[in-house]
Protein backbone atom coordinates (compact mmCIF):
# COMPACT_ATOMS: atom_id res chain seq x y z
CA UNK A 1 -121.34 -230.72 -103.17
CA UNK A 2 -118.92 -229.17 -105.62
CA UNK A 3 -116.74 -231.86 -105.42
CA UNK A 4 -119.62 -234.04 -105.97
CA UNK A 5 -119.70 -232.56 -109.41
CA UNK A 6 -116.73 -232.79 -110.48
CA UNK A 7 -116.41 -236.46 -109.42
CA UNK A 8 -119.82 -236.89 -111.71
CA UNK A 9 -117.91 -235.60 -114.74
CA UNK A 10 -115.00 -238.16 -114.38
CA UNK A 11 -116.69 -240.41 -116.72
CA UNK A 12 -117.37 -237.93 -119.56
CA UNK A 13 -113.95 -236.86 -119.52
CA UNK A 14 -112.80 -240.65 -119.67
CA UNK A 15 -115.72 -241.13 -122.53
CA UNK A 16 -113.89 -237.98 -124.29
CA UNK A 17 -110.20 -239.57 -124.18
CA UNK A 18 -111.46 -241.85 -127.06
CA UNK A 19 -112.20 -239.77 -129.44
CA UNK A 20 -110.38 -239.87 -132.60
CA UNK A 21 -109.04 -236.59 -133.70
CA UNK A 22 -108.51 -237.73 -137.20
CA UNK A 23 -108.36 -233.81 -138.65
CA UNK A 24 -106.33 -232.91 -136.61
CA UNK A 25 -104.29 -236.12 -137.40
CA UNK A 26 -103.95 -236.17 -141.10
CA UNK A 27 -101.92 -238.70 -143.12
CA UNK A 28 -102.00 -236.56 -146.65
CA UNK A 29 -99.65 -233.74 -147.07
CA UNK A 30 -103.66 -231.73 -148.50
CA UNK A 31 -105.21 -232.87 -145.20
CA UNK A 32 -102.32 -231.23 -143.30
CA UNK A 33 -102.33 -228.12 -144.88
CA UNK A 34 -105.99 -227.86 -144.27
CA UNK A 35 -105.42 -229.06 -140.93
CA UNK A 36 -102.81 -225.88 -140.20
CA UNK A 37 -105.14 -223.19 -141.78
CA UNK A 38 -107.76 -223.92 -139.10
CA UNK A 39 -105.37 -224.20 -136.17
CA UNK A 40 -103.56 -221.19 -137.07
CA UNK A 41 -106.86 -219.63 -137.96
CA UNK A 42 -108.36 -220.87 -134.41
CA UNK A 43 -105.35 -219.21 -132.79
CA UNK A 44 -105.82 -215.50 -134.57
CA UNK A 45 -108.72 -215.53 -133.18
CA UNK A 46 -108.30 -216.90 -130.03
CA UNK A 47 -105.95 -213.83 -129.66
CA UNK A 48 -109.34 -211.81 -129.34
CA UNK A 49 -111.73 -214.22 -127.59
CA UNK A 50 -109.23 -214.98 -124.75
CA UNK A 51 -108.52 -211.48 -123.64
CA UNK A 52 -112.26 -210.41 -124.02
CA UNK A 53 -113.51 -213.33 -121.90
CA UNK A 54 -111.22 -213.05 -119.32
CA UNK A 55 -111.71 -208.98 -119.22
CA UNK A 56 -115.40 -210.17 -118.90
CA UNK A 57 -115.12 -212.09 -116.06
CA UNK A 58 -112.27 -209.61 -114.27
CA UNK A 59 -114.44 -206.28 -114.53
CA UNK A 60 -117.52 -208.51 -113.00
CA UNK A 61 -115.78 -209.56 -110.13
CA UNK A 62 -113.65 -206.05 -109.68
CA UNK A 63 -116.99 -203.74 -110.35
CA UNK A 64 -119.43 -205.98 -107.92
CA UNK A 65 -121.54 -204.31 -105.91
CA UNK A 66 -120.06 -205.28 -102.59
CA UNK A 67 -116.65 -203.76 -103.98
CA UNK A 68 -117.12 -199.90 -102.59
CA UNK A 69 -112.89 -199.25 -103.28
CA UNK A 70 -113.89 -199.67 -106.94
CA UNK A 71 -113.92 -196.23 -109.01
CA UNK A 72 -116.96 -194.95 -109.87
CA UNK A 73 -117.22 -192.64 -112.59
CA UNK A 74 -120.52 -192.20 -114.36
CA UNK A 75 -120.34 -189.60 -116.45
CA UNK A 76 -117.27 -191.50 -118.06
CA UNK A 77 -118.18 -191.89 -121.86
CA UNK A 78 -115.22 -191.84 -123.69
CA UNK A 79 -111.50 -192.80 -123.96
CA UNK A 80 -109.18 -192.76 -127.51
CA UNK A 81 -106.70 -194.85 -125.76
CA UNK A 82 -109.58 -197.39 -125.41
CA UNK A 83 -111.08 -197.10 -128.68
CA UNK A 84 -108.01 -197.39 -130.46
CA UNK A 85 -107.00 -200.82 -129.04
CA UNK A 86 -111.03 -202.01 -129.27
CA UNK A 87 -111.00 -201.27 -133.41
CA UNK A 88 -107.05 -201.82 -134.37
CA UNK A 89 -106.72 -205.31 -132.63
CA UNK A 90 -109.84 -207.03 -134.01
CA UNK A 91 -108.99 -205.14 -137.70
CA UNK A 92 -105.63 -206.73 -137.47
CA UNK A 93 -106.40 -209.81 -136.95
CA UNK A 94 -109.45 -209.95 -139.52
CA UNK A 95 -106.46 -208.34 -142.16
CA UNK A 96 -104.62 -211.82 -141.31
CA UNK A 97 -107.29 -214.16 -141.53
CA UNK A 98 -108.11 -212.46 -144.78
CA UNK A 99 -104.55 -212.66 -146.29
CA UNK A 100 -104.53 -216.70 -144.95
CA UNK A 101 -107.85 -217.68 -146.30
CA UNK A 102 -107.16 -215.70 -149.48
CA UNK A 103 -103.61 -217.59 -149.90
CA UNK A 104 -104.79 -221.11 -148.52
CA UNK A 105 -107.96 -220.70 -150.64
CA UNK A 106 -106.14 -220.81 -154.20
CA UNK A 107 -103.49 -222.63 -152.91
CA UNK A 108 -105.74 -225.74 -151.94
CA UNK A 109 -108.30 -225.42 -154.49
CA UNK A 110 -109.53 -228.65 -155.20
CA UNK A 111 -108.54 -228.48 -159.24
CA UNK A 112 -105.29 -227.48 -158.36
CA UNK A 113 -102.58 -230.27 -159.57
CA UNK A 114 -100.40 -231.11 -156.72
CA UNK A 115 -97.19 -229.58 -156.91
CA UNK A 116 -95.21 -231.28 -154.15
CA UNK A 117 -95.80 -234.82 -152.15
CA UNK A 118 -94.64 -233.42 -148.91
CA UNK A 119 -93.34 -229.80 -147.31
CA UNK A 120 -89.97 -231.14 -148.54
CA UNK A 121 -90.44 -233.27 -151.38
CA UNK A 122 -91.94 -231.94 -155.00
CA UNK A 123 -93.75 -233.95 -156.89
CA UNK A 124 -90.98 -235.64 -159.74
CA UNK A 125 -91.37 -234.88 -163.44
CA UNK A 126 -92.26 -238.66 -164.39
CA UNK A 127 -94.97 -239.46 -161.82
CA UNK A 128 -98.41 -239.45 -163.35
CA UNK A 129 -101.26 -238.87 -160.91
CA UNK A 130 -103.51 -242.06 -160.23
CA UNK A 131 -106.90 -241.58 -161.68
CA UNK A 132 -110.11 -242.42 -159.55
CA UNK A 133 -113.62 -241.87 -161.22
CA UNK A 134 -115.90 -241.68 -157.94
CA UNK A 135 -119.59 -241.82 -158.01
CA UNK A 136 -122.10 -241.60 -155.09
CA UNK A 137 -124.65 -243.92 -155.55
CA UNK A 138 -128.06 -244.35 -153.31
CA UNK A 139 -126.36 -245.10 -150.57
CA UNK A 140 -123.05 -246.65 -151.37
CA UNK A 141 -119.40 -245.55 -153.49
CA UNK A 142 -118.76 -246.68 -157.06
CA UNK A 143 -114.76 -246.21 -157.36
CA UNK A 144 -113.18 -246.95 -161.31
CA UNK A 145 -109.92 -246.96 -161.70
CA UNK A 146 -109.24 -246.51 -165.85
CA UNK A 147 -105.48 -247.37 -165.77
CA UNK A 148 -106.21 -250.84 -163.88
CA UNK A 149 -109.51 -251.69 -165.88
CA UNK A 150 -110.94 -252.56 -162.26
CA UNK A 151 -113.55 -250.96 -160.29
CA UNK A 152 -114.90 -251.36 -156.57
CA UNK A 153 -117.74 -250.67 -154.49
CA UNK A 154 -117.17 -249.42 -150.73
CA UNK A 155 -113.57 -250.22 -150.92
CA UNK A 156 -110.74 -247.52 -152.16
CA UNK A 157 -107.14 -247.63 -152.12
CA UNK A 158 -104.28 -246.02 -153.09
CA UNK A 159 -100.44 -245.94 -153.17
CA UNK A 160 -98.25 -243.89 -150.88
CA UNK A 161 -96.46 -240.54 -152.01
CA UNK A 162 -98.01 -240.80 -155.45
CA UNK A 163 -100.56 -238.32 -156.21
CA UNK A 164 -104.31 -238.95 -156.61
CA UNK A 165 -106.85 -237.31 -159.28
CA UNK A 166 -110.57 -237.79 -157.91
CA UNK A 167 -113.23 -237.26 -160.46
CA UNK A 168 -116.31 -237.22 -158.65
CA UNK A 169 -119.88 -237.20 -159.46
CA UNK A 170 -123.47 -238.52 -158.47
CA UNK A 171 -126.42 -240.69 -159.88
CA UNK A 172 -128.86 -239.11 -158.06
CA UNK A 173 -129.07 -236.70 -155.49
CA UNK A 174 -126.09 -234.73 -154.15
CA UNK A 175 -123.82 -236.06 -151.80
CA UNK A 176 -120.24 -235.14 -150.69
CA UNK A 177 -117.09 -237.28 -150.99
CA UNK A 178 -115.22 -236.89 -147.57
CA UNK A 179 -111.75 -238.89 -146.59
CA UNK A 180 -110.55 -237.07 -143.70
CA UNK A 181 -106.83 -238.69 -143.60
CA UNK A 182 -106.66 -237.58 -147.22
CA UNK A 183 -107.97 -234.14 -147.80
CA UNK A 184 -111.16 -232.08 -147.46
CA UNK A 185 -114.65 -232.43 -148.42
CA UNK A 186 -115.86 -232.16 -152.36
CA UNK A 187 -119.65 -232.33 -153.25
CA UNK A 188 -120.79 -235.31 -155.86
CA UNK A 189 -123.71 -233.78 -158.15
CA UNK A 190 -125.37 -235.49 -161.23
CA UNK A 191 -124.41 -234.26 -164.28
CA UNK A 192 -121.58 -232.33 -162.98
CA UNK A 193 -118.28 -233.42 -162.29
CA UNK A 194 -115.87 -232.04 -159.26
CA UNK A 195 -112.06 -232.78 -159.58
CA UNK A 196 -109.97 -233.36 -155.80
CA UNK A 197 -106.37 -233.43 -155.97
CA UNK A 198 -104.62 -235.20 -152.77
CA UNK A 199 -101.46 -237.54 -151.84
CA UNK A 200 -100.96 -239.88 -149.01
CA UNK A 201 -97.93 -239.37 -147.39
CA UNK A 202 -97.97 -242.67 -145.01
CA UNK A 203 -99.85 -246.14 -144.91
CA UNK A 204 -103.30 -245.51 -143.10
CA UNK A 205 -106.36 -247.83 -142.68
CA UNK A 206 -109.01 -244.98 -142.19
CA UNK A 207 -112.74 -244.63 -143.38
CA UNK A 208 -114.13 -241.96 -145.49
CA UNK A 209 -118.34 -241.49 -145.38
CA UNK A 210 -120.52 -239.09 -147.29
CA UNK A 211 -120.94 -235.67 -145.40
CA UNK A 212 -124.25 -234.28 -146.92
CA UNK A 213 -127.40 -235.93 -145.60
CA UNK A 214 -128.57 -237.73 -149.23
CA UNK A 215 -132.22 -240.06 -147.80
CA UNK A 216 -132.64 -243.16 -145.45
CA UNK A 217 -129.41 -245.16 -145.94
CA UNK A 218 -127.42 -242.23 -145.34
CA UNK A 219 -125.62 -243.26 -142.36
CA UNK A 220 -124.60 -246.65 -143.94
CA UNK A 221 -123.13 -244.77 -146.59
CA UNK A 222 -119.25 -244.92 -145.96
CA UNK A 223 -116.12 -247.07 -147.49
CA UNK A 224 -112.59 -247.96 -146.01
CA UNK A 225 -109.77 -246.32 -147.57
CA UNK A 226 -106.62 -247.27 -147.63
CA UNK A 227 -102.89 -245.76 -148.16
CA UNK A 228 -100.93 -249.00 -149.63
CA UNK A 229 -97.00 -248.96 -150.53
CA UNK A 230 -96.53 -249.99 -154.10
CA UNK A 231 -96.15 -253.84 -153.70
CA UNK A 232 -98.95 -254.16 -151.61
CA UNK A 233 -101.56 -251.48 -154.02
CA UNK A 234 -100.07 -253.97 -156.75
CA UNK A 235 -101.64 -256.95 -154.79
CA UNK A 236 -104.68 -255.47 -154.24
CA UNK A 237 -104.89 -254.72 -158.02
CA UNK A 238 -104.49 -257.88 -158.99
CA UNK A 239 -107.04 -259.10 -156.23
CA UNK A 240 -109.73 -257.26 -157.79
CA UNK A 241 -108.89 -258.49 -161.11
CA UNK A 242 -109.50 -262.20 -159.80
CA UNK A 243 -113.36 -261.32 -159.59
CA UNK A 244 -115.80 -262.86 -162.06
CA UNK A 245 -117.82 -259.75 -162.22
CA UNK A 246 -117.49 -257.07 -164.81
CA UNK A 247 -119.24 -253.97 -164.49
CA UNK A 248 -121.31 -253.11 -167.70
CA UNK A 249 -123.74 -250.75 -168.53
CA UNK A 250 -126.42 -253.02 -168.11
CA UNK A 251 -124.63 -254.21 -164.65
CA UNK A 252 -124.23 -250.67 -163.33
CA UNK A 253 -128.28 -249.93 -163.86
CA UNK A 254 -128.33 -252.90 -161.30
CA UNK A 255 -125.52 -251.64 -158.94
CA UNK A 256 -127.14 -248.28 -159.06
CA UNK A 257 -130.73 -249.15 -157.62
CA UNK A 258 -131.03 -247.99 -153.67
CA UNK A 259 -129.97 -250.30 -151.76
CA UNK A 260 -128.07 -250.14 -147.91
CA UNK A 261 -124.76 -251.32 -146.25
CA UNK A 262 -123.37 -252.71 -148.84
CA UNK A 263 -120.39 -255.08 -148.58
CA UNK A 264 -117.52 -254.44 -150.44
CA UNK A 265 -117.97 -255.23 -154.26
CA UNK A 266 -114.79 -255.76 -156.67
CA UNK A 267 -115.16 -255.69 -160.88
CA UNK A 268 -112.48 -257.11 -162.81
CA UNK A 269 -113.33 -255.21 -166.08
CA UNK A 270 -115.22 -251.96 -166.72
CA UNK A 271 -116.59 -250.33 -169.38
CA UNK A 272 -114.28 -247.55 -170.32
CA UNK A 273 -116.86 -245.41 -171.68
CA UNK A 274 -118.99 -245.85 -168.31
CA UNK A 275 -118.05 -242.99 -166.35
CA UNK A 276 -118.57 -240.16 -169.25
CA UNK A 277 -121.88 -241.89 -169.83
CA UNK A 278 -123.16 -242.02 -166.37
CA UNK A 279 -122.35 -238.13 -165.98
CA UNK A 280 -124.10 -236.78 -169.11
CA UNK A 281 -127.18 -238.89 -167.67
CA UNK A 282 -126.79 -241.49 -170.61
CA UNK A 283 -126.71 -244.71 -169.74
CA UNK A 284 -129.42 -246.49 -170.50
CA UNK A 285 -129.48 -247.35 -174.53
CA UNK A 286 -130.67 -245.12 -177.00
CA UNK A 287 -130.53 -241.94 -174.64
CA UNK A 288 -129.61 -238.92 -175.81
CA UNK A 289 -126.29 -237.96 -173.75
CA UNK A 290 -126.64 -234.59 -172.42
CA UNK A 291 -123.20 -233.26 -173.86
CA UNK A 292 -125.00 -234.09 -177.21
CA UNK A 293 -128.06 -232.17 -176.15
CA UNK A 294 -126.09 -229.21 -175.34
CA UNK A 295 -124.17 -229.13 -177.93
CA UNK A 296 -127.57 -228.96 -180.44
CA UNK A 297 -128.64 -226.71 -178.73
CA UNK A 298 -125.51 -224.61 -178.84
CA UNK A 299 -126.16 -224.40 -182.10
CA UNK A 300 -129.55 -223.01 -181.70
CA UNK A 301 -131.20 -226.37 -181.96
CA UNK A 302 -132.74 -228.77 -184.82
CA UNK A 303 -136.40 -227.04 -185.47
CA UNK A 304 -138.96 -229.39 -183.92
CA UNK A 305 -136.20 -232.01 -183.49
CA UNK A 306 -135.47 -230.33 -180.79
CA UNK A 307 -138.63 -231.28 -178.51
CA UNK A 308 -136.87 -234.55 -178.08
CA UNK A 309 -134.65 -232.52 -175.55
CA UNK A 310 -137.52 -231.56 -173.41
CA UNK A 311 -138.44 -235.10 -172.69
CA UNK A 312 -138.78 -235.15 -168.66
CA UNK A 313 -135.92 -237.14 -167.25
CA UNK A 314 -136.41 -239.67 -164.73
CA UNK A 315 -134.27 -237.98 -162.55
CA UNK A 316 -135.57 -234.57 -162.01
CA UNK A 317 -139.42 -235.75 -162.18
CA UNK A 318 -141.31 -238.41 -160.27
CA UNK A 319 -138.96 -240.76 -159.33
CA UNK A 320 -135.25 -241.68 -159.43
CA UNK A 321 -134.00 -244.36 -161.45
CA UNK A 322 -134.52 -247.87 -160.20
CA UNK A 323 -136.53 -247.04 -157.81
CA UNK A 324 -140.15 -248.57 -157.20
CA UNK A 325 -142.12 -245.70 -157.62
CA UNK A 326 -142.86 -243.73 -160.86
CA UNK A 327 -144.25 -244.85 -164.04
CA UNK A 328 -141.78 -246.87 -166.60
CA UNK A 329 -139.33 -244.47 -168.44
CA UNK A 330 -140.12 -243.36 -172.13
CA UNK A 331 -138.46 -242.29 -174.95
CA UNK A 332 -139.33 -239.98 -178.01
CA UNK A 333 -137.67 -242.18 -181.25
CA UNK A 334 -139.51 -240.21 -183.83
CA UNK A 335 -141.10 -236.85 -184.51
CA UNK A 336 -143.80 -235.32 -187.06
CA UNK A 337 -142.22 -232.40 -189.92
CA UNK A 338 -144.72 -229.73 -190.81
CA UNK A 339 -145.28 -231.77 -193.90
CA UNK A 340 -146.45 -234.65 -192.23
CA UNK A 341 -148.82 -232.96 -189.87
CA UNK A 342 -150.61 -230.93 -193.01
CA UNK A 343 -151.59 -233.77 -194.48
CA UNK A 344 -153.30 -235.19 -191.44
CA UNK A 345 -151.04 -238.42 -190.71
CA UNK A 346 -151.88 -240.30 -187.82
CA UNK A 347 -148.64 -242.08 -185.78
CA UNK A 348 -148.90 -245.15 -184.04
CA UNK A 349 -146.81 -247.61 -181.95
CA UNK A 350 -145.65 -249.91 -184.31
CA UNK A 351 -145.10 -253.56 -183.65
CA UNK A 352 -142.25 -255.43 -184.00
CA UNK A 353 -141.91 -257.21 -186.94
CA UNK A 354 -140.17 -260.51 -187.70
CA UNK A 355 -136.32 -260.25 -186.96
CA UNK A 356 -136.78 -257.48 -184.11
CA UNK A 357 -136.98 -254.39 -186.01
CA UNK A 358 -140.27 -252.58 -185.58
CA UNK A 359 -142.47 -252.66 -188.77
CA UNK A 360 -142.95 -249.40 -190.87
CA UNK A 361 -145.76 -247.29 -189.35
CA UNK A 362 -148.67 -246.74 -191.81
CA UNK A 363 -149.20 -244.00 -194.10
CA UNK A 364 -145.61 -242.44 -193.08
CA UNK A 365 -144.03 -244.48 -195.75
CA UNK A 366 -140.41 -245.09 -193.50
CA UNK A 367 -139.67 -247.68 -191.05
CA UNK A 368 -139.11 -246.50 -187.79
CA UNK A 369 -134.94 -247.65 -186.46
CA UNK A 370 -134.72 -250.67 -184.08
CA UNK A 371 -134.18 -248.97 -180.50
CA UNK A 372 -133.95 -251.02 -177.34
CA UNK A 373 -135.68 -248.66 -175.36
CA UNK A 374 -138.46 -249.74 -172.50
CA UNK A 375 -141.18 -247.98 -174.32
CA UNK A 376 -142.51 -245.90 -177.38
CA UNK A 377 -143.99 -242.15 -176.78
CA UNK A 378 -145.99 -241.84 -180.18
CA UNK A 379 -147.51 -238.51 -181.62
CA UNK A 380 -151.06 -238.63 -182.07
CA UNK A 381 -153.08 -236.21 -184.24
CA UNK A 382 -156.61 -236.65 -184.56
CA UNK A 383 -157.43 -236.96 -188.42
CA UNK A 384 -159.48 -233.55 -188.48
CA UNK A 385 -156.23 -231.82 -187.06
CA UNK A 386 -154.86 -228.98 -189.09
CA UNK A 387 -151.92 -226.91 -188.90
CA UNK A 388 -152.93 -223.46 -187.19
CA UNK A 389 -152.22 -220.41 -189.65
CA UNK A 390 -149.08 -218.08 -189.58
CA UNK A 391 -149.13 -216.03 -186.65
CA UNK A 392 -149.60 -212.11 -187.24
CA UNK A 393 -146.32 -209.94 -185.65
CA UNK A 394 -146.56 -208.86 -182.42
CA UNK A 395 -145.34 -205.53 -183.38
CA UNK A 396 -148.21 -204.84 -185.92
């Protein structure tokens, strides 16, 4: 019968000998040096499981109760010789995975600039790292590449034994950027950007996927990358700069709607201010960019200018943006002063007058700016409104 079972469990070991142990397999010199902290950490600390498990199983078998040769002692309850290798073993080893983790931490922190291409090669004085803006949209990967003027969707490559500078951030919900050949896992958030740091030390055709579970097209949501030597990252550059598409601000609101398994997209031109406005939550027209916002109110804000900053965004209330739910996003282009509210003034939507400018609404004697924005929020006062009176000191 036991051989029974072990015939049975043939086929899971053949199903086993296809697996792909890619991190353990690295092609990037970051990868590889992530890949030795956890086999060297796996090995401290097998140095502890092995000798307790196989203790385990020896004092079962030696103590049974059909052994009667076995000592028995029980009013044994204490040995130093014992305690002393129980505590200063396990201490030991935790003092060396602290050191490693502690070392390997700041060593491969994600910001860190590369400082070497290889264990033997540094990183030469004239080589500038290759800049890659990364964003994880719902559920695919926007890559921009400034220094080419290209961009791609799904599709990333670099060249070999030149370093790489990921900027990485989200439209939406969080996700995490994850190239296993290439280096370690870094989390996309919206209106944050993360910075990854990596090299490829050999051609590789690998995949890399998002790690964090980010809504229904999650498992669709991966991209080939691709380690290139410089002729052939050269013809791939000038492949993507043979598409007719250019990606725009108004083309990126498109790309960015939810969509799944996307093919491979390529942009010949990009917007170079795209990226900064697509993390400071800015890119539709006429939105306040939230470094602006900050920065007012850094400053400790503009009065009641300053309630145009609590405007609910579209992506932290009912809906993200271009999806189907959620009512049509709004914008605050003008706001009442003190003055205008004590004499009663009544605002309306305005409508636009000849030439595309909206006409000058009544009784506030200026003409509201031209704003291509999808809607007006106006600030209604009922006519018997009056300001409230100055409030007494809470101290008094």
């Amino acid at each position: 019968m036991r051989r029974l079972h072990l015939i049975a469990l043939l086929p899971l070991a053949a199903a086993l000998s296809g697996c792909n142990f890619v991190v353990l397999a690295p092609t990037g010199d970051v990868a590889a040096q992530q890949r030795d902290l956890l086999v060297i950490s796996t090995l401290l600390m097998l140095l502890i499981i092995i000798p307790v498990m196989a203790l385990t199983a020896f004092f079962a078998w030696k103590y049974r109760a059909s052994n009667t040769t076995a000592r028995y002692e029980p009013e044994w309850s204490h040995s130093t010789q014992m305690e002393l290798v129980i505590w200063s073993a396990p201490l030991l080893i935790i003092i060396c995975l602290g050191a490693l983790t502690w070392m390997g931490t700041h060593l491969l922190d994600p910001w860190r600039p590369l400082d070497r291409i290889s264990a033997d090669q540094p990183v030469p004085a004239d080589v500038k790292p290759l800049d890659v803006q990364v964003v994880a949209l719902d559920w695919k990967w926007l890559f921009i590449y400034p220094e080419q003027g290209i961009a791609t969707v799904n599709d990333l490559a670099a060249p070999v034994d030149r370093p790489i500078r990921f900027h990485i951030t989200a439209s939406s919900v969080m996700n995490a950027f994850y190239v296993p050949t290439l280096a370690g896992m870094i989390y996309a958030m919206p209106a944050m950007r993360t910075e990854l740091n990596a090299v490829a030390n050999s051609p590789v055709d690998s995949r890399g996927f998002s790690s964090n579970y980010s809504g229904a097209g999650f498992s669709g949501m991966s991209f080939r990358f691709r380690a290139l030597d410089d002729a052939a990252f050269a013809a791939w550059v000038d492949e993507a700069r043979t598409s007719e598409s250019q990606l725009t601000r108004a083309n990126y609101l498109e790309l960015e709607r939810p969509s799944q398994n996307v093919p491979v997209q390529r942009f010949a031109a990009i917007d170079p201010t795209l990226f900064d406005a697509i993390l400071n939550l800015c890119v539709e027209p006429g939105k306040m960019c939230m470094s602006d916002m900050m920065a007012i109110d850094a400053k400790g804000g503009q009065d009641m200018a300053s309630v145009t900053n609590t405007l609910p965004l579209t992506y932290d209330k009912h809906s993200r943006r271009g999806t189907v739910l959620g009512g049509q996003a709004n914008y605050v282009v003008g706001i009442c002063t003190p003055e205008d509210l004590s004499t009663a003034l009544t605002l309306s939507a305005a409508k636009p007058a000849r030439g595309g400018d909206l006409a000058p609404v009544q009784g506030a004697g200026l003409p509201l700016p031209a704003l291509n924005a999808p809607s007006f929020t106006p600030i209604r006062l009922p006519s018997s409104a009056a300001l409230p009176g100055p409030r007494r000191p809470s101290n008094s």
